[in-house]
Protein backbone atom coordinates (compact mmCIF):
# COMPACT_ATOMS: atom_id res chain seq x y z
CA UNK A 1 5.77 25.93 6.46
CA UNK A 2 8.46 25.66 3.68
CA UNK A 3 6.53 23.64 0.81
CA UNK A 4 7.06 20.21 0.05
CA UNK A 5 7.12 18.31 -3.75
CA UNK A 6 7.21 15.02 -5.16
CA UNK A 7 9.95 15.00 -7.48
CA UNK A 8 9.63 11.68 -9.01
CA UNK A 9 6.65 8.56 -9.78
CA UNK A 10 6.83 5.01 -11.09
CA UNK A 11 4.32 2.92 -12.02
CA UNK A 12 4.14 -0.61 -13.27
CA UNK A 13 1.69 -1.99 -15.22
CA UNK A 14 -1.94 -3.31 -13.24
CA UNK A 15 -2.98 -6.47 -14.31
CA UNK A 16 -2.55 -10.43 -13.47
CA UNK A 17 1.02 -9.90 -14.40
CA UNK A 18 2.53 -13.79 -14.70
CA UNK A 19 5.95 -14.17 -13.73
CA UNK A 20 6.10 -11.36 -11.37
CA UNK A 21 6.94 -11.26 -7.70
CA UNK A 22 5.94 -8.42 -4.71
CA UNK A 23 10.32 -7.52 -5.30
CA UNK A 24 10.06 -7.62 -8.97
CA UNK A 25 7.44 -5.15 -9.26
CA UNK A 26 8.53 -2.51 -6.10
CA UNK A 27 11.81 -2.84 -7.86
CA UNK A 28 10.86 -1.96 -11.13
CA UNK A 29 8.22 0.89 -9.83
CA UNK A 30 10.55 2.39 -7.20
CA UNK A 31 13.53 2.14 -10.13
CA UNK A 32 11.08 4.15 -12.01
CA UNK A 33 10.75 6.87 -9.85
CA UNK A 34 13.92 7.59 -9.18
CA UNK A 35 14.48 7.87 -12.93
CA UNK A 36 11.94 10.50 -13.17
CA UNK A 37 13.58 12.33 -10.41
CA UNK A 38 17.14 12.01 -11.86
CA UNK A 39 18.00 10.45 -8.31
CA UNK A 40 19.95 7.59 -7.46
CA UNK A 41 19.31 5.16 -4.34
CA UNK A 42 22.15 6.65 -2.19
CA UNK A 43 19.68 9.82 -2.16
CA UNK A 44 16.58 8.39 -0.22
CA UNK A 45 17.06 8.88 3.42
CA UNK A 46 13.49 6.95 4.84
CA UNK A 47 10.91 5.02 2.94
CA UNK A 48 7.22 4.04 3.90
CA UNK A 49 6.14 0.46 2.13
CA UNK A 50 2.96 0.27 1.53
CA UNK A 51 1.22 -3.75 1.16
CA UNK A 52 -1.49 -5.97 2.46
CA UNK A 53 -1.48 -9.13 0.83
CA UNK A 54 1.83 -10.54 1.03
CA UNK A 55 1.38 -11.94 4.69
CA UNK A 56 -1.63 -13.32 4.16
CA UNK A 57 -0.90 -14.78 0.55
CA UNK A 58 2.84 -15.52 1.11
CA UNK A 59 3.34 -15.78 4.86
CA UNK A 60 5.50 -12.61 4.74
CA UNK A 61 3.95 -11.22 8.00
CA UNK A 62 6.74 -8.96 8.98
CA UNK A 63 9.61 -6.57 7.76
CA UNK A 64 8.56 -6.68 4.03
CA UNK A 65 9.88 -2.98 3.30
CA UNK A 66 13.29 -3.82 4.85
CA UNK A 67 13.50 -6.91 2.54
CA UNK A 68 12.35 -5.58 -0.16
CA UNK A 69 14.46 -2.53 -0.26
CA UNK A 70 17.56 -3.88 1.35
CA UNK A 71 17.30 -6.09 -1.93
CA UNK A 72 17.82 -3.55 -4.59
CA UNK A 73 20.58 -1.79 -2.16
CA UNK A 74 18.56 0.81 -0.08
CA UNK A 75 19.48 0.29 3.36
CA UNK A 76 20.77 1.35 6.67
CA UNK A 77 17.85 4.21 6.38
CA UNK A 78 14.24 4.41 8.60
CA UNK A 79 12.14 1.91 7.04
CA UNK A 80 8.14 2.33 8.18
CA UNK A 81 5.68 -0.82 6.99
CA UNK A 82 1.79 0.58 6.48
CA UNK A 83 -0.53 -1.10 6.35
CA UNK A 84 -4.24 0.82 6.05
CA UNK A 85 -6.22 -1.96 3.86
CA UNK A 86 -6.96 0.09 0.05
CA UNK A 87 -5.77 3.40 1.34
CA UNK A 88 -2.64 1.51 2.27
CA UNK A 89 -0.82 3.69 -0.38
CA UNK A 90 -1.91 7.00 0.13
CA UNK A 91 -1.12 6.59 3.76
CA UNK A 92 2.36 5.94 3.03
CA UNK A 93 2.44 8.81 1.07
CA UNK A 94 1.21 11.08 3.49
CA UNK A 95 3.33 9.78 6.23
CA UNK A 96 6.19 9.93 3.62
CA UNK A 97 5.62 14.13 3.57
CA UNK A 98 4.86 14.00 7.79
CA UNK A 99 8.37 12.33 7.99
CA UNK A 100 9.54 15.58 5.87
CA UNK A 101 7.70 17.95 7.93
CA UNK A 102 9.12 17.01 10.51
CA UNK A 103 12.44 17.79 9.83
CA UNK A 104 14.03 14.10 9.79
CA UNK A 105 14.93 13.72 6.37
CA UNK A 106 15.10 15.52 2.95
CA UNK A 107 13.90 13.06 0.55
CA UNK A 108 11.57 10.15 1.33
CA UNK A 109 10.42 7.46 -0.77
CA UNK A 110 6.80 6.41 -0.21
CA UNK A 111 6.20 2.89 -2.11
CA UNK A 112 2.93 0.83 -2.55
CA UNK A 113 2.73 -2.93 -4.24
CA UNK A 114 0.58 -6.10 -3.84
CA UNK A 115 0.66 -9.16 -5.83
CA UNK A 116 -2.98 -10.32 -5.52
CA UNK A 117 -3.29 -13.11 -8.22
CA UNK A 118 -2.92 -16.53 -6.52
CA UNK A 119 -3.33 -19.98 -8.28
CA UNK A 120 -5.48 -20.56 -4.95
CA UNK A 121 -8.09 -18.00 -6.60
CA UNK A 122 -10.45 -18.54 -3.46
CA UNK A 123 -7.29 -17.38 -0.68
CA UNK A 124 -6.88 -14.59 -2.85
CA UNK A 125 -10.24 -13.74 -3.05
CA UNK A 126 -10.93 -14.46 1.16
CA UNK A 127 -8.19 -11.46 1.88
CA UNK A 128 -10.52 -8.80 1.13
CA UNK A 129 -12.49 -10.72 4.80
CA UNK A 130 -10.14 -8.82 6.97
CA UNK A 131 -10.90 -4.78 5.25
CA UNK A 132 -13.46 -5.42 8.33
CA UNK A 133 -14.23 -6.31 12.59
CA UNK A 134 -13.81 -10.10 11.71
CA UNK A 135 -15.24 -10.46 14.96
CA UNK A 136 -18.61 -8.78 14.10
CA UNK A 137 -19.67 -10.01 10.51
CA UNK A 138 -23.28 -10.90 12.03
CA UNK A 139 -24.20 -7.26 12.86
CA UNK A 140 -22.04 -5.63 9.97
CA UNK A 141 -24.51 -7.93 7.58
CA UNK A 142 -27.75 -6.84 9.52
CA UNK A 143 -26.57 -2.73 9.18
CA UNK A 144 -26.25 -3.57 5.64
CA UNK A 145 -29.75 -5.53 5.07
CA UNK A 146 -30.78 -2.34 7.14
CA UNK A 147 -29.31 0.13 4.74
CA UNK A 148 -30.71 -1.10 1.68
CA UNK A 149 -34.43 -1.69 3.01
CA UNK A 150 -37.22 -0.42 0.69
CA UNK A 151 -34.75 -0.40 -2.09
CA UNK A 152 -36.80 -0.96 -5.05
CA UNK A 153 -34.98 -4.50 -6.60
CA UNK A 154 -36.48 -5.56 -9.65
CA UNK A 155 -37.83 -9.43 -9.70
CA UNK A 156 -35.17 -12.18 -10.50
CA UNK A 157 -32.40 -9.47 -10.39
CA UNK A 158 -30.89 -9.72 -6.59
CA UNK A 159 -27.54 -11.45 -6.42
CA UNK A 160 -24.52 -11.70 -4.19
CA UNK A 161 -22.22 -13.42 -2.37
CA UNK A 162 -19.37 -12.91 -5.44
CA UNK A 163 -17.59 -10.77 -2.98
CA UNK A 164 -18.19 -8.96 0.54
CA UNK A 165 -17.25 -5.83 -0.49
CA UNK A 166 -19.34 -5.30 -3.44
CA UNK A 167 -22.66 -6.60 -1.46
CA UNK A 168 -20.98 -4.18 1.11
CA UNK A 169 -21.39 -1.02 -2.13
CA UNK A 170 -24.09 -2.84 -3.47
CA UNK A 171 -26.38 -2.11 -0.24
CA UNK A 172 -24.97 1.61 -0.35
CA UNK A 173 -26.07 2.12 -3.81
CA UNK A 174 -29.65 1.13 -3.31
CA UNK A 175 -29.66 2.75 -0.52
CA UNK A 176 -28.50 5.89 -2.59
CA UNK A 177 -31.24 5.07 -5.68
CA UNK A 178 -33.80 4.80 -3.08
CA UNK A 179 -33.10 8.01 -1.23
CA UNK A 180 -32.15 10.01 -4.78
CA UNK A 181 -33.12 8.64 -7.22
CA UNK A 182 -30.03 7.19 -8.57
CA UNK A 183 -30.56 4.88 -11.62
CA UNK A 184 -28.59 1.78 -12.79
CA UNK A 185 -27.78 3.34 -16.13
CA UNK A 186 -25.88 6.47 -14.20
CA UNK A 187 -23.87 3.44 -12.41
CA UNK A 188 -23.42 2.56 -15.99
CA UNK A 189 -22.00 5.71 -17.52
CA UNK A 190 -19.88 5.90 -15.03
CA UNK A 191 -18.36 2.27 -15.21
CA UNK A 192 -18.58 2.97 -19.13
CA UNK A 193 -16.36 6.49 -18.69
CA UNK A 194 -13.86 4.74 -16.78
CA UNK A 195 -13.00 2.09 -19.37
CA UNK A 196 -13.26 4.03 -22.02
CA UNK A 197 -10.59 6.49 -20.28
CA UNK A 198 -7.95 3.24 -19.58
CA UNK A 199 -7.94 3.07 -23.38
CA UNK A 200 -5.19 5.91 -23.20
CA UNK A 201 -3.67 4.38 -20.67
CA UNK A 202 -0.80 1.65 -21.36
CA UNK A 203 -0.76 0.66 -17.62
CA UNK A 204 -4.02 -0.16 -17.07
CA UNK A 205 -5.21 -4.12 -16.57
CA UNK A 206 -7.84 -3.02 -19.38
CA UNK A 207 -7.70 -1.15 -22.25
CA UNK A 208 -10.59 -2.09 -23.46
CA UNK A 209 -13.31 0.46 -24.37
CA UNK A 210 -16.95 -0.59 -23.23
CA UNK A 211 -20.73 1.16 -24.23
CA UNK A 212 -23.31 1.59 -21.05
CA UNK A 213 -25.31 -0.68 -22.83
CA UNK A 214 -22.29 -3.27 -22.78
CA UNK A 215 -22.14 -2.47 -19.01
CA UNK A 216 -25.67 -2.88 -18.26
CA UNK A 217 -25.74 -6.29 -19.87
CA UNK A 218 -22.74 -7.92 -18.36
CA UNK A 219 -22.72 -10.58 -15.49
CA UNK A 220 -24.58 -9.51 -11.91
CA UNK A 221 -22.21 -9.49 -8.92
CA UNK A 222 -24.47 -7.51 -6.79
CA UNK A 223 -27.16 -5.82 -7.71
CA UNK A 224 -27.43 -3.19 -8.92
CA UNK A 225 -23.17 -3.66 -9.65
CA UNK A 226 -22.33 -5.80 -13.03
CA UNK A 227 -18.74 -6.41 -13.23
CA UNK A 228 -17.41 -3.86 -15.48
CA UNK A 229 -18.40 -1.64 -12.23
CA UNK A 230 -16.60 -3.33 -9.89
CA UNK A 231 -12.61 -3.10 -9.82
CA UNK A 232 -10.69 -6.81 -10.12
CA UNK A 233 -7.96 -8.03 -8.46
CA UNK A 234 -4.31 -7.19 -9.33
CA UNK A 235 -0.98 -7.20 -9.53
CA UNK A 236 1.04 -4.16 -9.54
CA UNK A 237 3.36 -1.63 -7.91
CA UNK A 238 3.75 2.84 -7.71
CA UNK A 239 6.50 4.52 -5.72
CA UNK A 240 6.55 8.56 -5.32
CA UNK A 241 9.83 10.22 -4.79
CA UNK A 242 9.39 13.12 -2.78
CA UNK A 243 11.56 16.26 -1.13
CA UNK A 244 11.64 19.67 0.69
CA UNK A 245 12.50 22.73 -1.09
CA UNK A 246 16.25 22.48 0.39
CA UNK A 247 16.57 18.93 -1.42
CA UNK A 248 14.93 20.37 -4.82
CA UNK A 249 18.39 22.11 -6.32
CA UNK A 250 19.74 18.33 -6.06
CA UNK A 251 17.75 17.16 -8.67
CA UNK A 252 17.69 19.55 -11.44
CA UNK A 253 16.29 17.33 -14.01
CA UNK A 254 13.47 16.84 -11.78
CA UNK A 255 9.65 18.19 -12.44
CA UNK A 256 8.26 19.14 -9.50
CA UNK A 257 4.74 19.10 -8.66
CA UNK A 258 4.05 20.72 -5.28
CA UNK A 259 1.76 18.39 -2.55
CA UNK A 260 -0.85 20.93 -1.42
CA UNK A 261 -2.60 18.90 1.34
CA UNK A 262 -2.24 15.16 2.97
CA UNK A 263 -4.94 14.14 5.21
CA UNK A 264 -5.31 11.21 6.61
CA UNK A 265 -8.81 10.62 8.85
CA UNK A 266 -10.58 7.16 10.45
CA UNK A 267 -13.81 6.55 10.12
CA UNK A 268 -16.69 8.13 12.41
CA UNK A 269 -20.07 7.02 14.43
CA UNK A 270 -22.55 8.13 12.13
CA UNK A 271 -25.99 7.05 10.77
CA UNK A 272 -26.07 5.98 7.01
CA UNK A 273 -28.07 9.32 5.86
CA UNK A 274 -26.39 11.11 7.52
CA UNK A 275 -24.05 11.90 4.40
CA UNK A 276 -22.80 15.54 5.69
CA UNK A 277 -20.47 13.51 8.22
CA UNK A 278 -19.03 11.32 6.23
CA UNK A 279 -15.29 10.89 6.87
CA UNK A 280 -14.50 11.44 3.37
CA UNK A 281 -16.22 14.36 3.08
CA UNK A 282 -15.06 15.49 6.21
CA UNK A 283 -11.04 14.90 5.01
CA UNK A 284 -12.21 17.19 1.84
CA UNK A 285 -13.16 19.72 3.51
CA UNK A 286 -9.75 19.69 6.02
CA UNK A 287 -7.60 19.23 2.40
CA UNK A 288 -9.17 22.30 0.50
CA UNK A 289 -8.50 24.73 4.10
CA UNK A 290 -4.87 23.35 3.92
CA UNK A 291 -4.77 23.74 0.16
CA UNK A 292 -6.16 27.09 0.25
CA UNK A 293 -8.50 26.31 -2.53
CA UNK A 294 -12.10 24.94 -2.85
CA UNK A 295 -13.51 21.65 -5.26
CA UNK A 296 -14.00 24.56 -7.81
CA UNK A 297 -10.33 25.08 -8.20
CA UNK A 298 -9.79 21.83 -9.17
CA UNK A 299 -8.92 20.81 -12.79
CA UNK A 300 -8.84 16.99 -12.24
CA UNK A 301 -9.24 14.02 -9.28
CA UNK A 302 -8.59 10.52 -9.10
CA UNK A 303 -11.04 8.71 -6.54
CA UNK A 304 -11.36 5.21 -5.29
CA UNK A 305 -13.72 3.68 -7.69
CA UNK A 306 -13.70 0.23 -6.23
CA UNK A 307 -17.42 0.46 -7.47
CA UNK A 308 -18.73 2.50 -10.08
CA UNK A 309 -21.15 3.68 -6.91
CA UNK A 310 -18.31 4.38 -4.90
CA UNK A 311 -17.16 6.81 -7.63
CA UNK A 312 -20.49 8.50 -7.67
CA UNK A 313 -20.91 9.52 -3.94
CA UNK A 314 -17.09 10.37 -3.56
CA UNK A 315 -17.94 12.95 -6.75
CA UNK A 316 -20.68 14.11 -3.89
CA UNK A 317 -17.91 14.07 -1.58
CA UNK A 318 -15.51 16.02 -2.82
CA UNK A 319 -17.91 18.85 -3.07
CA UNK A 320 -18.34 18.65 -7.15
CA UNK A 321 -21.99 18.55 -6.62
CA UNK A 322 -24.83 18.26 -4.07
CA UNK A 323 -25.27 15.30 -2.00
CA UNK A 324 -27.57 12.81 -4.44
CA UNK A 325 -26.66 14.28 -7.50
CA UNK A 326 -23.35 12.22 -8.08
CA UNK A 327 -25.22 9.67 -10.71
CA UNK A 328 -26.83 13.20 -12.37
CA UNK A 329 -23.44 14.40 -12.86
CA UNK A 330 -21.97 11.13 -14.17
CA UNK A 331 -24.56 10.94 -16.95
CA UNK A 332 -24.12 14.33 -18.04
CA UNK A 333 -20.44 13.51 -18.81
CA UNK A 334 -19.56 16.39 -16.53
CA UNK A 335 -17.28 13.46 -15.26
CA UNK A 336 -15.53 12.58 -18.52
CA UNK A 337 -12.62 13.87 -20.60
CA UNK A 338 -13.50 17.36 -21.90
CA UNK A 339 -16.07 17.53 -19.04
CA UNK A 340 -16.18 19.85 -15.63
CA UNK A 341 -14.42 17.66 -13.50
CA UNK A 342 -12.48 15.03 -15.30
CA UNK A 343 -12.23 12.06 -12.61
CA UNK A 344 -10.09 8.77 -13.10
CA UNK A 345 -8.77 10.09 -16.63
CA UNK A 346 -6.33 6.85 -15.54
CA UNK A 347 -9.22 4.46 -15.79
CA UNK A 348 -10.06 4.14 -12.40
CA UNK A 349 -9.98 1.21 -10.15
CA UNK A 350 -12.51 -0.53 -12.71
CA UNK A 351 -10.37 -0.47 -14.94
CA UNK A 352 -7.14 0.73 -14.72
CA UNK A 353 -6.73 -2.11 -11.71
CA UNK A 354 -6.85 -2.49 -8.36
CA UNK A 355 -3.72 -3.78 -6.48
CA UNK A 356 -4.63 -2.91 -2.93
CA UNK A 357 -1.27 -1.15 -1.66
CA UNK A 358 -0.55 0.54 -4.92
CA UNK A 359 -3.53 1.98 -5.78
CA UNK A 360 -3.08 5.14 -4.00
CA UNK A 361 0.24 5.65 -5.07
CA UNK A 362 -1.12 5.19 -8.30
CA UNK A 363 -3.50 8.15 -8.13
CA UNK A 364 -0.62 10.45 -7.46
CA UNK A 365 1.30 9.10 -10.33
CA UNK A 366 -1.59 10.01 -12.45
CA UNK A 367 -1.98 13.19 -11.15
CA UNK A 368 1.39 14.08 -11.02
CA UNK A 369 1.49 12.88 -15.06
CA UNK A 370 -1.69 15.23 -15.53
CA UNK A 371 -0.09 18.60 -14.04
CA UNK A 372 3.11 18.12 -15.57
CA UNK A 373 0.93 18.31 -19.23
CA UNK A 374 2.06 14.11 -19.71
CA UNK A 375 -0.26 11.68 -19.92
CA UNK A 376 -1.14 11.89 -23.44
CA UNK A 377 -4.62 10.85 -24.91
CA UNK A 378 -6.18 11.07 -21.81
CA UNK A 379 -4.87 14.43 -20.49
CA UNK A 380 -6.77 17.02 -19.12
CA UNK A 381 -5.93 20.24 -20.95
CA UNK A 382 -5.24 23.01 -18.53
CA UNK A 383 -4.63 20.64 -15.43
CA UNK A 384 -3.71 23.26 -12.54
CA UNK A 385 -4.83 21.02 -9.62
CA UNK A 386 -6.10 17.81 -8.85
CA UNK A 387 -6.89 15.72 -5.56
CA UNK A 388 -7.11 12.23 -4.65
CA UNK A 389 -9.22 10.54 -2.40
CA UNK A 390 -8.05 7.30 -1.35
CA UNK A 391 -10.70 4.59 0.67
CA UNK A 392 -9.83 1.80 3.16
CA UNK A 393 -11.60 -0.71 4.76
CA UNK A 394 -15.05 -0.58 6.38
CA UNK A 395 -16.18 0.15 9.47
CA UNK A 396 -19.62 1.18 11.03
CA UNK A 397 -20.87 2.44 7.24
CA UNK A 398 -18.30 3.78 6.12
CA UNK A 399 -14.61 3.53 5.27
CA UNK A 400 -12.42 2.91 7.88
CA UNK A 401 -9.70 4.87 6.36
CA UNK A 402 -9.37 8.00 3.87
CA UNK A 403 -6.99 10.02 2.62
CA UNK A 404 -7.27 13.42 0.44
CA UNK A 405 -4.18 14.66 -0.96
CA UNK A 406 -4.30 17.99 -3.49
CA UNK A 407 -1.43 18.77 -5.73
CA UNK A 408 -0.37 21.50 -7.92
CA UNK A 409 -0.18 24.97 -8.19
């Protein structure tokens, strides 16, 4: 199969971004891309829109692509809404390159943006309710209290209820530090690592550096997860331009990065140890056979930190170490800048922000920034490869959703 490329990224800034609007910010993303492409809206013949907040916060239940795009003059072309909770992004991405594939267009836009903040904090907050079976929260809380029994908890330390999802990680986590030994400090480094790396990076929501001791002392959401380890809510947008190789001698001010692998995978019937089947790792494993390569190639990756646990067993996932050793890895900065594997250079979801239907369009911005030898302070030297893994939702214990995309080469 001829290979495919994304030619072009945009990225606002993350953050509670005041003033904004779900148009202002695809606008200013998707104009962004294009730029870096050296294309011009007359060239994008389909577009996937990527969001999952706007119905729910704004009553725009329908045809929110279309709207948005007819308003900055794309129009008459295929336009596909996705909607795949937090992998929302990277699934229009990698339906953006199936739409190539297929042979029904030559450049495709692929375009992710939520605006989260709400002056009804609480409705903005109660969205995150349907990333799972609304209709089963009774037995999803009992497989979680199952989970996490025997964790070791220490006295007065327990807390919860801040937000279903991070109970949801925090329950995986001690599940994890029971099982391997996992420590709160690892969680730490890694949460530390993160926001240290968003320092060199003028789009994330903080750029604020922070020690593991600073981590470790800040306010319990859910033990053992403080809240520099958990991602916030956000604002933002990312668009990805990408093409076929017919399309690439249109844009010859373009740098090319080449996509590798897509894959896109639901959730599976599992037990909780059973950690060889999860779907993430599972996705891996189908993204290095397309890509032809192995987690050793890699030079970089971008994962879906939407706890500083999460970022540890996708590490695990991803085949950079043994299952259990993710934390061990973390606090042997084999994880950080100058390290092995250098994951979330960008800052990560802790830091570098988390709005829902962006956020995997904003991996491949970073990584397409990283292998074209441009994202400054926090660049990886060298950067040959890198791969994303983006997470989604929840279902059974696991997510319900995952993409892997490699790129490079």
């Amino acid at each position: 199969m001829s290979p495919h490329y994304v030619i072009g990224v945009g990225m606002t800034r993350f953050g509670k971004l005041a003033g904004s609007t779900v148009k202002s910010l695809a606008r200013a993303a998707i104009e962004s891309a294009l730029a870096d492409a050296g294309a011009k809206t007359s060239d994008v013949e389909a577009a996937f829109y990527a969001n999952t907040t706007q119905g729910a916060l704004e009553g725009q239940l329908m045809i929110g692509g279309q709207i948005v795009l007819r308003g900055m003059g794309i129009q008459g072309i295929p336009v596909t809404n996705v909607e795949n909770a937090c992998a929302s992004g990277a699934t229009a991405f990698h339906l953006a390159q199936a739409y190539l594939k297929a042979g029904l267009a030559d450049v495709v836009l692929a375009v992710g943006v939520d605006k989260m903040h709400s002056s009804d904090k609480a409705r903005s907050a109660a969205v995150f309710n349907g990333g799972w079976d609304v209709q089963d929260v009774d037995n999803i809380a009992a497989t979680l209290k199952e989970i996490a029994a025997g964790a070791n908890v220490p006295d007065g330390r327990e807390a919860g209820g801040n937000s279903i999802f991070m109970d949801l990680y925090a329950s995986l986590a001690k599940a994890h530090m029971r099982d391997y030994g996992t420590s709160e400090r690892q969680l730490a480094t890694v949460a530390s690592k993160n926001h240290n790396h968003s320092t060199f990076n003028p789009l994330s929501q903080y750029q604020l550096g922070m020690s593991v001791e600073e981590v470790l002392a800040a306010r319990m959401i859910a033990w053992p997860l403080t809240l520099p380890m958990c991602a916030p809510i956000s604002d933002g947008a990312a668009a990805a331009l990408l093409c076929n190789e017919t399309a690439l001698k249109r844009f010859p001010a373009a740098r090319p990065i080449r996509i590798r692998a897509s894959v896109l995978a639901s959730g599976v019937d599992r037990q909780a140890a059973d950690a060889e089947r999860h779907i993430c790792r599972i996705a891996a494993r189908k993204a290095y056979d397309m890509a032809g390569a192995g987690p050793e190639d890699m030079s970089v990756a971008e994962v879906h930190d939407a706890s500083a646990f999460a970022e540890i067993v996708q590490s695990e996932n991803l085949g950079f170490c043994e299952i259990g050793q993710g934390g061990w890895l973390a606090e042997k900065m084999q994880t950080a800048l100058g390290g092995k594997i250098p994951i979330n250079p960008s800052g990560g979801l802790e830091s570098k922000g988390h709005p829902i239907g962006a956020t995997g369009l904003g991996q491949i911005h970073e990584l397409t920034l990283q292998l074209r030898g441009a994202a400054g302070g926090r660049q990886v030297e060298g950067a040959r490869l890198a791969i994303a893994e983006n997470g989604g939702g929840f279902y059974g214990v696991e997510e319900a959703a995952a993409c892997i995309t490699i790129l490079g080469g």
